[in-house]
PDB file of N, CA and C in Angstrom:
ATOM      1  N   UNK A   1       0.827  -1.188   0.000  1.00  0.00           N
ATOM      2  CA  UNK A   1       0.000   0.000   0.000  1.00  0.00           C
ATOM      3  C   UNK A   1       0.874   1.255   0.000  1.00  0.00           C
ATOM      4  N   UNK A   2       1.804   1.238   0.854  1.00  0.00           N
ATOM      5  CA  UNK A   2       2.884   2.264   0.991  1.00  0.00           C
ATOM      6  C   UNK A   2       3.527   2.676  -0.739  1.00  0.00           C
ATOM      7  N   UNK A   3       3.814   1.625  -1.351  1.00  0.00           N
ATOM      8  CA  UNK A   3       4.782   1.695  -2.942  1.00  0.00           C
ATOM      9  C   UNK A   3       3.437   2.021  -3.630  1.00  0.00           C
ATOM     10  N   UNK A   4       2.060   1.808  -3.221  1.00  0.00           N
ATOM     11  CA  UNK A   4       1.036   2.245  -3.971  1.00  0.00           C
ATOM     12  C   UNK A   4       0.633   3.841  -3.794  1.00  0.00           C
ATOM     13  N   UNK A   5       1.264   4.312  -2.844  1.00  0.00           N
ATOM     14  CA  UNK A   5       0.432   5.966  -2.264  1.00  0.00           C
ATOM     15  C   UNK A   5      -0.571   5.927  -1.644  1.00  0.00           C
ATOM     16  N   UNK A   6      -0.583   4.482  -1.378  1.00  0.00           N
ATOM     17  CA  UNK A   6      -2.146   4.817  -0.138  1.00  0.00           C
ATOM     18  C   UNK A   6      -1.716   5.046   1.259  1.00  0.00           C
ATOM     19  N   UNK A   7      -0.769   5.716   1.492  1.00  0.00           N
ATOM     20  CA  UNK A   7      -0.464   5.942   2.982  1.00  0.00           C
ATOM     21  C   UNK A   7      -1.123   5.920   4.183  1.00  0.00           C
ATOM     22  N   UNK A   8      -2.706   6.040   4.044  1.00  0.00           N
ATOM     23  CA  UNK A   8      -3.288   6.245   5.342  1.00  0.00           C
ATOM     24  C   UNK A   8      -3.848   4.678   5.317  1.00  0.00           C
ATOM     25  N   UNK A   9      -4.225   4.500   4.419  1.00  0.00           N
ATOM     26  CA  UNK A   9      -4.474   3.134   4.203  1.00  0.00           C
ATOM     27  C   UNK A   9      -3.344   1.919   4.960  1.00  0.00           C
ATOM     28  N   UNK A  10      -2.311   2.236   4.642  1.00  0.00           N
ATOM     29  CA  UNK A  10      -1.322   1.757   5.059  1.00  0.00           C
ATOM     30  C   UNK A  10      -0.884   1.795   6.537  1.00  0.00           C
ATOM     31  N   UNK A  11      -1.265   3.064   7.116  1.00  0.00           N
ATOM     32  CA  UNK A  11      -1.096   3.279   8.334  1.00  0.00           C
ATOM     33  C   UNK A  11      -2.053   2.802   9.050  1.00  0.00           C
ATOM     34  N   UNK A  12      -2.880   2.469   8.278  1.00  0.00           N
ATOM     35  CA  UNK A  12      -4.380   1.898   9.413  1.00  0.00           C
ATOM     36  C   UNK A  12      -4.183   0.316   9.515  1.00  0.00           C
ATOM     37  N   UNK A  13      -3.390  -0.344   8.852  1.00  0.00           N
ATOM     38  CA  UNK A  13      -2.531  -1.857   8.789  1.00  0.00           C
ATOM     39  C   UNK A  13      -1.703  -1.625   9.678  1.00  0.00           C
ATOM     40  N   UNK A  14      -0.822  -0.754   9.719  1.00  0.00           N
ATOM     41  CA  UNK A  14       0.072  -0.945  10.501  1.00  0.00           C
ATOM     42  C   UNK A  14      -0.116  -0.558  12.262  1.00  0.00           C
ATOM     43  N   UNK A  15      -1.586   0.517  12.480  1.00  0.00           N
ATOM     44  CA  UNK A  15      -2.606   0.576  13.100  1.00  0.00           C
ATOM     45  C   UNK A  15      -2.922  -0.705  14.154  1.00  0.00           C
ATOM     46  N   UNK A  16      -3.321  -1.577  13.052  1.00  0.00           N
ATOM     47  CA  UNK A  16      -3.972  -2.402  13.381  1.00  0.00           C
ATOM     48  C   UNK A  16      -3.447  -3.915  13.972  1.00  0.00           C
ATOM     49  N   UNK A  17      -2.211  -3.967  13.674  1.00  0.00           N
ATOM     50  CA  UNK A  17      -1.242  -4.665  13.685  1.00  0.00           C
ATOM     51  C   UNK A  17      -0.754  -4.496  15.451  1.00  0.00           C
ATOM     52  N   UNK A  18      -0.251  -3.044  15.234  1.00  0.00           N
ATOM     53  CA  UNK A  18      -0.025  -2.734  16.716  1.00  0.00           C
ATOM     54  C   UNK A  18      -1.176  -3.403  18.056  1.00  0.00           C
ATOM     55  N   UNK A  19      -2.068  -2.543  17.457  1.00  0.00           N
ATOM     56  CA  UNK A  19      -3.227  -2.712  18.390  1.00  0.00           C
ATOM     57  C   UNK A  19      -3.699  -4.132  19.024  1.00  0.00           C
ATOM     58  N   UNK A  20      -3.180  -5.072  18.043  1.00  0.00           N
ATOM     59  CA  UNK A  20      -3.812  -6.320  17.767  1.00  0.00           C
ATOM     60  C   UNK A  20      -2.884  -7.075  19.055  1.00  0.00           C
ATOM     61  N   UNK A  21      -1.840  -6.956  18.804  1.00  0.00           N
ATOM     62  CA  UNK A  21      -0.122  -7.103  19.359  1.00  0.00           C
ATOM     63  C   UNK A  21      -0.657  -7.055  21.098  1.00  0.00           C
ATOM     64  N   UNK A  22      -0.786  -5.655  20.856  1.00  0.00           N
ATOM     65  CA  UNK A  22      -1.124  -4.933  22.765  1.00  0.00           C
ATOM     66  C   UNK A  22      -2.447  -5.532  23.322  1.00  0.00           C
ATOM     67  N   UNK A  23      -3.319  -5.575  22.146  1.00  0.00           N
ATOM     68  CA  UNK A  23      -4.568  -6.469  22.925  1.00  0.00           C
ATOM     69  C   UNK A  23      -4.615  -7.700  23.474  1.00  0.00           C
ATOM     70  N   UNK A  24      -3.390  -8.695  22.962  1.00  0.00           N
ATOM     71  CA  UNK A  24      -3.736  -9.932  22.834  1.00  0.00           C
ATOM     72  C   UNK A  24      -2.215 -10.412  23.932  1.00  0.00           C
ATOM     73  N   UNK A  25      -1.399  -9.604  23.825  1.00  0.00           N
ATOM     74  CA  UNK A  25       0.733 -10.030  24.362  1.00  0.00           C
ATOM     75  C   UNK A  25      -0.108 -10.959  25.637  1.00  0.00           C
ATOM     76  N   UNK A  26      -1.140 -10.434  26.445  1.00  0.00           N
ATOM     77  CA  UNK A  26      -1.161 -11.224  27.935  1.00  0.00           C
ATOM     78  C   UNK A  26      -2.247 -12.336  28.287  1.00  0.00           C
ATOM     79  N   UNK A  27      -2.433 -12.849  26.905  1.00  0.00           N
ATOM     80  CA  UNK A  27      -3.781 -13.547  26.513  1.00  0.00           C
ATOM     81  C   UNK A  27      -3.493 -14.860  27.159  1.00  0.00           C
ATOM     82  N   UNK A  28      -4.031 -15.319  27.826  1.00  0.00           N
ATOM     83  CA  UNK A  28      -3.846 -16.882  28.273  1.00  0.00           C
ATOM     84  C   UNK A  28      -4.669 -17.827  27.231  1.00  0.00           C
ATOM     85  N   UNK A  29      -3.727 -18.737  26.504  1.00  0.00           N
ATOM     86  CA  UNK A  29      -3.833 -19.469  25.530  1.00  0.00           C
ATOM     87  C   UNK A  29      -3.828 -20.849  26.190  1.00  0.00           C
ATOM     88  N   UNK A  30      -5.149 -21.418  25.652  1.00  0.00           N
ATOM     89  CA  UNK A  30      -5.565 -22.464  25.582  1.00  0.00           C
ATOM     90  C   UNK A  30      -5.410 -23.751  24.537  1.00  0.00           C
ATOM     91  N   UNK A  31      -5.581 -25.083  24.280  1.00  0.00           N
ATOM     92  CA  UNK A  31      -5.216 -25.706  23.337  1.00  0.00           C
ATOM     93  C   UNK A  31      -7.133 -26.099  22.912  1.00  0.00           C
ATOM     94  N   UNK A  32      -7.502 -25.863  21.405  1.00  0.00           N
ATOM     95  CA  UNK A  32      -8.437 -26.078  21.035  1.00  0.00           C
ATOM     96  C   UNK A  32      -8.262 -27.739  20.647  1.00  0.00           C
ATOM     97  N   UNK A  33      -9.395 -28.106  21.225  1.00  0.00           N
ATOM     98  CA  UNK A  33      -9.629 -29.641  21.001  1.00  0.00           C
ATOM     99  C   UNK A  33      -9.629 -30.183  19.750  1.00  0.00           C
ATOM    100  N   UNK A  34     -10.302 -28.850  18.812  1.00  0.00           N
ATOM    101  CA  UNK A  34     -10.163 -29.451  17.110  1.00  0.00           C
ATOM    102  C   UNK A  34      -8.734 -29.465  16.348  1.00  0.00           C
ATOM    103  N   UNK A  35      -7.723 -29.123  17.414  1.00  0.00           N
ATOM    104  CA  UNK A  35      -6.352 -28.678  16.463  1.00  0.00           C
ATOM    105  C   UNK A  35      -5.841 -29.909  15.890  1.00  0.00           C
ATOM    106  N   UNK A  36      -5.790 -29.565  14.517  1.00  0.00           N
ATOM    107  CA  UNK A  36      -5.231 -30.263  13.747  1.00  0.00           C
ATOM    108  C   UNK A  36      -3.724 -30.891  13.588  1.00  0.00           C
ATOM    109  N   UNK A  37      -2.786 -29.955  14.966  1.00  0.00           N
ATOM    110  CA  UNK A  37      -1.519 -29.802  15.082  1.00  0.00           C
ATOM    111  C   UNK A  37      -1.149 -30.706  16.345  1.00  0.00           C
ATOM    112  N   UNK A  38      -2.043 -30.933  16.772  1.00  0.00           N
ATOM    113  CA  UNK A  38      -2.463 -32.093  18.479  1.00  0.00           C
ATOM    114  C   UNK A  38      -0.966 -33.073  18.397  1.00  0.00           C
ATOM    115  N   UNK A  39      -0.918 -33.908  16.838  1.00  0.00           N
ATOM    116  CA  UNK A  39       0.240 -34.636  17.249  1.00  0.00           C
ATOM    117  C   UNK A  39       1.443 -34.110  17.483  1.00  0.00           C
ATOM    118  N   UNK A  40       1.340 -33.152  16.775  1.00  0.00           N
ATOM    119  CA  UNK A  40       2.571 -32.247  17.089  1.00  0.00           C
ATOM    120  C   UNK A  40       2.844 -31.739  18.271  1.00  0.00           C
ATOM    121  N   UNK A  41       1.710 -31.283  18.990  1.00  0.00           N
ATOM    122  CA  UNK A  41       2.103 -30.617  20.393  1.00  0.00           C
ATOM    123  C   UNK A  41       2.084 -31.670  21.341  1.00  0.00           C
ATOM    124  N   UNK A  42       1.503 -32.589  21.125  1.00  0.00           N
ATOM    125  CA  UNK A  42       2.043 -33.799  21.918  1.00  0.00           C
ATOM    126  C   UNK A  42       3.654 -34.599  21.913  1.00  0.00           C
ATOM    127  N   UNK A  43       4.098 -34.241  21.037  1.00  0.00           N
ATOM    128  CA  UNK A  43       5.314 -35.038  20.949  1.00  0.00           C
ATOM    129  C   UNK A  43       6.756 -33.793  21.565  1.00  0.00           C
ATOM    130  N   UNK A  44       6.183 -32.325  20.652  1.00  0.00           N
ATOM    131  CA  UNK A  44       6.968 -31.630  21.308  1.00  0.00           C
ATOM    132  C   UNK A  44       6.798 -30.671  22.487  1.00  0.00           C
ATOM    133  N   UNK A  45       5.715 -30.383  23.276  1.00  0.00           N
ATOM    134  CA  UNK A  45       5.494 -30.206  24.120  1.00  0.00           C
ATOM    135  C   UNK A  45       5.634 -28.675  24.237  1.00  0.00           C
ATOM    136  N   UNK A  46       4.790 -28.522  23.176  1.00  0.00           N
ATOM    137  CA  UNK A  46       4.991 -26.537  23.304  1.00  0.00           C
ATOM    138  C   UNK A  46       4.560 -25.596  24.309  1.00  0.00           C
ATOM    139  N   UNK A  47       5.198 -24.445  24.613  1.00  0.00           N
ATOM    140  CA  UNK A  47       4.384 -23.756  24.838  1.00  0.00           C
ATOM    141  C   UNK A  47       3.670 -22.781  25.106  1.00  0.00           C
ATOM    142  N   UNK A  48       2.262 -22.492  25.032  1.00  0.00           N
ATOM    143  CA  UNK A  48       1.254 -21.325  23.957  1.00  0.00           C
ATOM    144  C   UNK A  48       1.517 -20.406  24.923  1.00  0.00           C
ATOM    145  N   UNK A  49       1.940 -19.891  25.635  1.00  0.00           N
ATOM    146  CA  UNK A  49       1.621 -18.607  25.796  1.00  0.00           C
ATOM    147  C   UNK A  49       3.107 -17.753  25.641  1.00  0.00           C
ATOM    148  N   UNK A  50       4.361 -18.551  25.438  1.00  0.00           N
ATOM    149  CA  UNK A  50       5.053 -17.911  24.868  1.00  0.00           C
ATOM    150  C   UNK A  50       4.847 -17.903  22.921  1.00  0.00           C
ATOM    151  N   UNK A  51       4.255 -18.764  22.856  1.00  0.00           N
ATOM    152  CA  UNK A  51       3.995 -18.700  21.111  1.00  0.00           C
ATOM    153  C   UNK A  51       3.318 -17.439  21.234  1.00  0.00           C
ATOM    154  N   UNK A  52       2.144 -17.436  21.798  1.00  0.00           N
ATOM    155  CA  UNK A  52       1.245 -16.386  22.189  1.00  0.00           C
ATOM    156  C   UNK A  52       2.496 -14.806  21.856  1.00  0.00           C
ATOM    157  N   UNK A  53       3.302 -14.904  22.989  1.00  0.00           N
ATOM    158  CA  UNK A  53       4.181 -13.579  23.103  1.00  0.00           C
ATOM    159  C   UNK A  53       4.839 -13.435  21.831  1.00  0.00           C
ATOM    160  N   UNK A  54       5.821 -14.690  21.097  1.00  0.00           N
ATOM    161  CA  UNK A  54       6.502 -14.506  20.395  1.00  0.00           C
ATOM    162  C   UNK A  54       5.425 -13.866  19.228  1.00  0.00           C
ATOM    163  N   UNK A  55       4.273 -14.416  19.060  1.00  0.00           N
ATOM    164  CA  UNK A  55       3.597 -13.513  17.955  1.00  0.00           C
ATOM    165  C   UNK A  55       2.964 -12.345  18.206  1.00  0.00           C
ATOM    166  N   UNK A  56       2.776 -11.627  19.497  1.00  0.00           N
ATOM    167  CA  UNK A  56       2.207 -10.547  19.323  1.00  0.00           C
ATOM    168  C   UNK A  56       3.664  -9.724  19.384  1.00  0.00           C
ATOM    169  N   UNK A  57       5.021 -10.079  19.860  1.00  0.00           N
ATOM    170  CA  UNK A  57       5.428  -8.943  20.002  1.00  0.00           C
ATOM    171  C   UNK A  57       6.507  -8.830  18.262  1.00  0.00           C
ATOM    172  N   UNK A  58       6.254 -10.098  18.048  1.00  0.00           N
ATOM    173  CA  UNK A  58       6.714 -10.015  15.861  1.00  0.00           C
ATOM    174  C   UNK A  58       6.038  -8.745  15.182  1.00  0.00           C
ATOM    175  N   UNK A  59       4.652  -9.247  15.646  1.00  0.00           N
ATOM    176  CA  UNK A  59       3.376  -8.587  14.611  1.00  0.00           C
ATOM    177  C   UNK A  59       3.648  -7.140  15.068  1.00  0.00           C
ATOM    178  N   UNK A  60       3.653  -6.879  16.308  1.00  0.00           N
ATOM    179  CA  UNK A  60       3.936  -5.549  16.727  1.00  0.00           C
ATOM    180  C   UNK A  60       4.996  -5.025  16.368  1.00  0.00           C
ATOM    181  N   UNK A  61       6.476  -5.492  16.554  1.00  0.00           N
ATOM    182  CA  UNK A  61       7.166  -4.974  16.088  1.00  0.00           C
ATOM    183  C   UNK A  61       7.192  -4.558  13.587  1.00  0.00           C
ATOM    184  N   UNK A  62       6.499  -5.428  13.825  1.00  0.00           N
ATOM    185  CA  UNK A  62       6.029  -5.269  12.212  1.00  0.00           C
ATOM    186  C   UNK A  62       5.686  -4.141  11.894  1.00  0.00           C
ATOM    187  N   UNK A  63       4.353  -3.472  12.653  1.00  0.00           N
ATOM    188  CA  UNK A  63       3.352  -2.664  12.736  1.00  0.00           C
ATOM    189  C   UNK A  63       4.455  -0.992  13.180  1.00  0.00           C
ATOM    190  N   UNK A  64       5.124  -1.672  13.763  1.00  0.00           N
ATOM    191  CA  UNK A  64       5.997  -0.325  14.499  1.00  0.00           C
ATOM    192  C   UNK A  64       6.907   0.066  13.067  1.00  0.00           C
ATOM    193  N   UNK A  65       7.788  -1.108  12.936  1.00  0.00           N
ATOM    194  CA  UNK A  65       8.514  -0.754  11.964  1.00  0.00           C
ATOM    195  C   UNK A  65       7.654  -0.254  10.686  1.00  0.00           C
ATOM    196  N   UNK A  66       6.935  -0.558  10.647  1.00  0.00           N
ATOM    197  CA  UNK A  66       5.960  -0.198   9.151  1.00  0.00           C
ATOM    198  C   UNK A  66       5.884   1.499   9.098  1.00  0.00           C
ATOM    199  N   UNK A  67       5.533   1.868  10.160  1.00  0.00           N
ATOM    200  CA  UNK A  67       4.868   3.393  10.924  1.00  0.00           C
ATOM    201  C   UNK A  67       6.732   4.037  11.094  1.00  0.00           C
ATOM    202  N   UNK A  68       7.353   3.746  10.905  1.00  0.00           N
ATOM    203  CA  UNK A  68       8.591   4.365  11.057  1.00  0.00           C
ATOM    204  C   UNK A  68       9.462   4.995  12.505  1.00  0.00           C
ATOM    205  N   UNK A  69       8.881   3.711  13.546  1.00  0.00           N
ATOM    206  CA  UNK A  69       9.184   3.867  14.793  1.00  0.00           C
ATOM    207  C   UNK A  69      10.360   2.756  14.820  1.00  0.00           C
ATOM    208  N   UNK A  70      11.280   3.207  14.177  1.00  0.00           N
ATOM    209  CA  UNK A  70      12.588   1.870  14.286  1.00  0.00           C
ATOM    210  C   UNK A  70      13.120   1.339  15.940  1.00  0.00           C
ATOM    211  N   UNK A  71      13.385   2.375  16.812  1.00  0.00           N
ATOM    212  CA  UNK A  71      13.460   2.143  18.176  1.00  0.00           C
ATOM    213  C   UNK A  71      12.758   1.123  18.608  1.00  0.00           C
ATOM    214  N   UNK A  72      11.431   1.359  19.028  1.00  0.00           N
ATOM    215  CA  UNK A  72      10.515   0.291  19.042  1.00  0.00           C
ATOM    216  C   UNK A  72      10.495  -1.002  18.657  1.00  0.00           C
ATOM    217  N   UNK A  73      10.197  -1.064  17.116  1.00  0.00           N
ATOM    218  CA  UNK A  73      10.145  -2.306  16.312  1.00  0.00           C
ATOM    219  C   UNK A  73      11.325  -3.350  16.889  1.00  0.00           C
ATOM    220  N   UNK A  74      13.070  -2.297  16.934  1.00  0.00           N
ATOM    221  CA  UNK A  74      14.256  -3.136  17.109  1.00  0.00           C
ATOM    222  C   UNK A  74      13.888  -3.761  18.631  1.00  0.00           C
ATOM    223  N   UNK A  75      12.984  -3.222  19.282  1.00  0.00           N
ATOM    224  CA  UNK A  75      12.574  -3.380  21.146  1.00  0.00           C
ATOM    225  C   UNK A  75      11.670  -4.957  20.974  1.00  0.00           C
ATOM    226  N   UNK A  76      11.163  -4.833  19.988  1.00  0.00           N
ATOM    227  CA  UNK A  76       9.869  -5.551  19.688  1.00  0.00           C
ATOM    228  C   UNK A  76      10.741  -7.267  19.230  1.00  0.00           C
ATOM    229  N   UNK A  77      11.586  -6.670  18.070  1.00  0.00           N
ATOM    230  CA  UNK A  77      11.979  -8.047  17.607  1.00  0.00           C
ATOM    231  C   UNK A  77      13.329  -8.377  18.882  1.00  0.00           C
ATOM    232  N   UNK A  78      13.909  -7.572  19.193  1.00  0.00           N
ATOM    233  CA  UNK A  78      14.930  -8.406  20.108  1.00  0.00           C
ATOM    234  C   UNK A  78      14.322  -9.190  21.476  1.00  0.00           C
ATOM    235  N   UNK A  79      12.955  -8.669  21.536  1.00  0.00           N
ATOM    236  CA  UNK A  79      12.286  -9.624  23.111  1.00  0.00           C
ATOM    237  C   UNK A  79      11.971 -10.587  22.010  1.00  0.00           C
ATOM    238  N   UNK A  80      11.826 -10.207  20.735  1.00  0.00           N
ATOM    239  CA  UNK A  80      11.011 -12.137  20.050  1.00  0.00           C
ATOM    240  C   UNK A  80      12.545 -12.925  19.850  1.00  0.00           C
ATOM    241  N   UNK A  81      13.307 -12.313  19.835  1.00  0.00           N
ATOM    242  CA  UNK A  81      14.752 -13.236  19.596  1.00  0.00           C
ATOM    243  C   UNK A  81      15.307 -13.772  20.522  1.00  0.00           C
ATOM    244  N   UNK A  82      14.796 -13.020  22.121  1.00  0.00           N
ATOM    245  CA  UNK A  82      15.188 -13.414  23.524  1.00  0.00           C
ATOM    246  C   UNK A  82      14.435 -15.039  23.840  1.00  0.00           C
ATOM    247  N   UNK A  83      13.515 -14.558  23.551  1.00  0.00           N
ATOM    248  CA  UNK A  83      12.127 -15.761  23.673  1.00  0.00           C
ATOM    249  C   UNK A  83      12.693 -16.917  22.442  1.00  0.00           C
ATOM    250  N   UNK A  84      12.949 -16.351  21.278  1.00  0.00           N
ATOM    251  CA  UNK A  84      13.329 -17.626  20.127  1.00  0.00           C
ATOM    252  C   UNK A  84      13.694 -17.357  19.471  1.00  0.00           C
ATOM    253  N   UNK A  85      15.047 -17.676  19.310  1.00  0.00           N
ATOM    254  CA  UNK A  85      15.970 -16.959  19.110  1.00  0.00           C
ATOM    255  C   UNK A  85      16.830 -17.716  17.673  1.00  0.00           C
ATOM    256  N   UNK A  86      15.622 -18.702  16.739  1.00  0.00           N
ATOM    257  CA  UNK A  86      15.831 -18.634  15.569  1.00  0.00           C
ATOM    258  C   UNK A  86      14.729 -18.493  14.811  1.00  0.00           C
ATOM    259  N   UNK A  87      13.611 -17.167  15.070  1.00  0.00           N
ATOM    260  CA  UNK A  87      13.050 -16.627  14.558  1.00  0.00           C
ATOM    261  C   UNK A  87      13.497 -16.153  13.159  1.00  0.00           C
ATOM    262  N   UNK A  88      13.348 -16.060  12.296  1.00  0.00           N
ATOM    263  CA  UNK A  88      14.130 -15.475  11.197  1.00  0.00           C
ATOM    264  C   UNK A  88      13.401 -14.800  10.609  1.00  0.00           C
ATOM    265  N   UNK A  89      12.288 -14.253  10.213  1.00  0.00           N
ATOM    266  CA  UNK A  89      11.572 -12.644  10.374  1.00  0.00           C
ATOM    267  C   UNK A  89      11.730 -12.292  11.522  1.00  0.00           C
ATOM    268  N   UNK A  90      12.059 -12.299  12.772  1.00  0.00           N
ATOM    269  CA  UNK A  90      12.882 -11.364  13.605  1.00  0.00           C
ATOM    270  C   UNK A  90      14.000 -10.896  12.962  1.00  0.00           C
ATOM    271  N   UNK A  91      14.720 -11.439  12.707  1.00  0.00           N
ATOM    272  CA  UNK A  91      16.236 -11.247  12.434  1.00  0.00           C
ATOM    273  C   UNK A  91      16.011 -10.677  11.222  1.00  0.00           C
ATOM    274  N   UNK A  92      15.286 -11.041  10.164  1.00  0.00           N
ATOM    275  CA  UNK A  92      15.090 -10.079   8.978  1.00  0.00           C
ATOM    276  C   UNK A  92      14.988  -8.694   9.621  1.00  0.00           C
ATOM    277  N   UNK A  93      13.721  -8.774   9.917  1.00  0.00           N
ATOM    278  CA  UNK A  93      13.197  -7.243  10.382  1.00  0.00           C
ATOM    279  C   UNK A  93      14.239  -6.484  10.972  1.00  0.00           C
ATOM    280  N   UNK A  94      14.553  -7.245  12.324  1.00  0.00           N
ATOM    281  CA  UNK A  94      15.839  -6.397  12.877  1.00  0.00           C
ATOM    282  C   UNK A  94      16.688  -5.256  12.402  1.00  0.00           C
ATOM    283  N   UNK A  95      17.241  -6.689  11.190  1.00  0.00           N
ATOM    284  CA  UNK A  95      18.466  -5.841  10.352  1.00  0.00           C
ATOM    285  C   UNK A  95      17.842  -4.747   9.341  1.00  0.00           C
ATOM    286  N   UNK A  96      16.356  -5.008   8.841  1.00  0.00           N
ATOM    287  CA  UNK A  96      15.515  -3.664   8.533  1.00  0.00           C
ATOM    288  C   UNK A  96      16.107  -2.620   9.226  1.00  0.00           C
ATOM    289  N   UNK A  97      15.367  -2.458  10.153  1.00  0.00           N
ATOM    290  CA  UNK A  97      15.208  -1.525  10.677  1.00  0.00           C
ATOM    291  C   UNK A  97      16.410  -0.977  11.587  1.00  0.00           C
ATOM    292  N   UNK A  98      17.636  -1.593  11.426  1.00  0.00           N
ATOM    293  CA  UNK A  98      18.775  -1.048  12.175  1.00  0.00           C
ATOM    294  C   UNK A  98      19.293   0.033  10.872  1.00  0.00           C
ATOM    295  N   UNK A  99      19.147  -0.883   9.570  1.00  0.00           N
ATOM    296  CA  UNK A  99      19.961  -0.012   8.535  1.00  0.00           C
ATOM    297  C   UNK A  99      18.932   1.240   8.105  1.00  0.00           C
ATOM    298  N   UNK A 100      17.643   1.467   8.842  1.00  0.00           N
ATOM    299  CA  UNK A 100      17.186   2.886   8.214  1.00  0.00           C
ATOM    300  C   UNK A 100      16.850   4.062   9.484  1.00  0.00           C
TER     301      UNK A 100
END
């Protein structure tokens, strides 16, 4: 949207992104009975409420970096790299937003 000129448009994604991030970082996550992923979390023994963190504070830092708050965003992806730390859209983004 941004390479298109819809800027506000764009900012209301990146808006929304944030918002989404801050609403949800302290969400106590549950395992849905229909998950299709069951064998998986049975064997490796995940768990959701740091998945939970690692994705709101990605998406957020996304949303930050998008909006041109590089401080932030770099705040955002280094707690997702602390937490898991072979994230690799962390580490993309990161290096985004260190070089602008």
């Amino acid at each position: 949207m941004l390479q298109l000129g819809q800027t506000q448009a764009a900012a209301a994604v990146f808006d929304n992104l944030t918002a989404f991030a801050d609403a949800h970082l302290e969400d106590t996550v549950r395992m849905d009975y229909f998950a299709v992923s069951y064998p998986e979390i049975q064997v490796w023994d995940m768990d959701f409420q740091q998945k939970n963190r690692v994705h709101c504070y990605y998406i957020r830092g996304l949303g930050r970096l998008g909006k041109g708050a590089t401080q932030p965003a770099e705040a955002d992806f280094n707690q997702v790299l602390a937490l898991e730390n072979h994230h690799a859209g962390a580490w993309i983004h990161l290096h985004m937003a260190q070089a602008k």
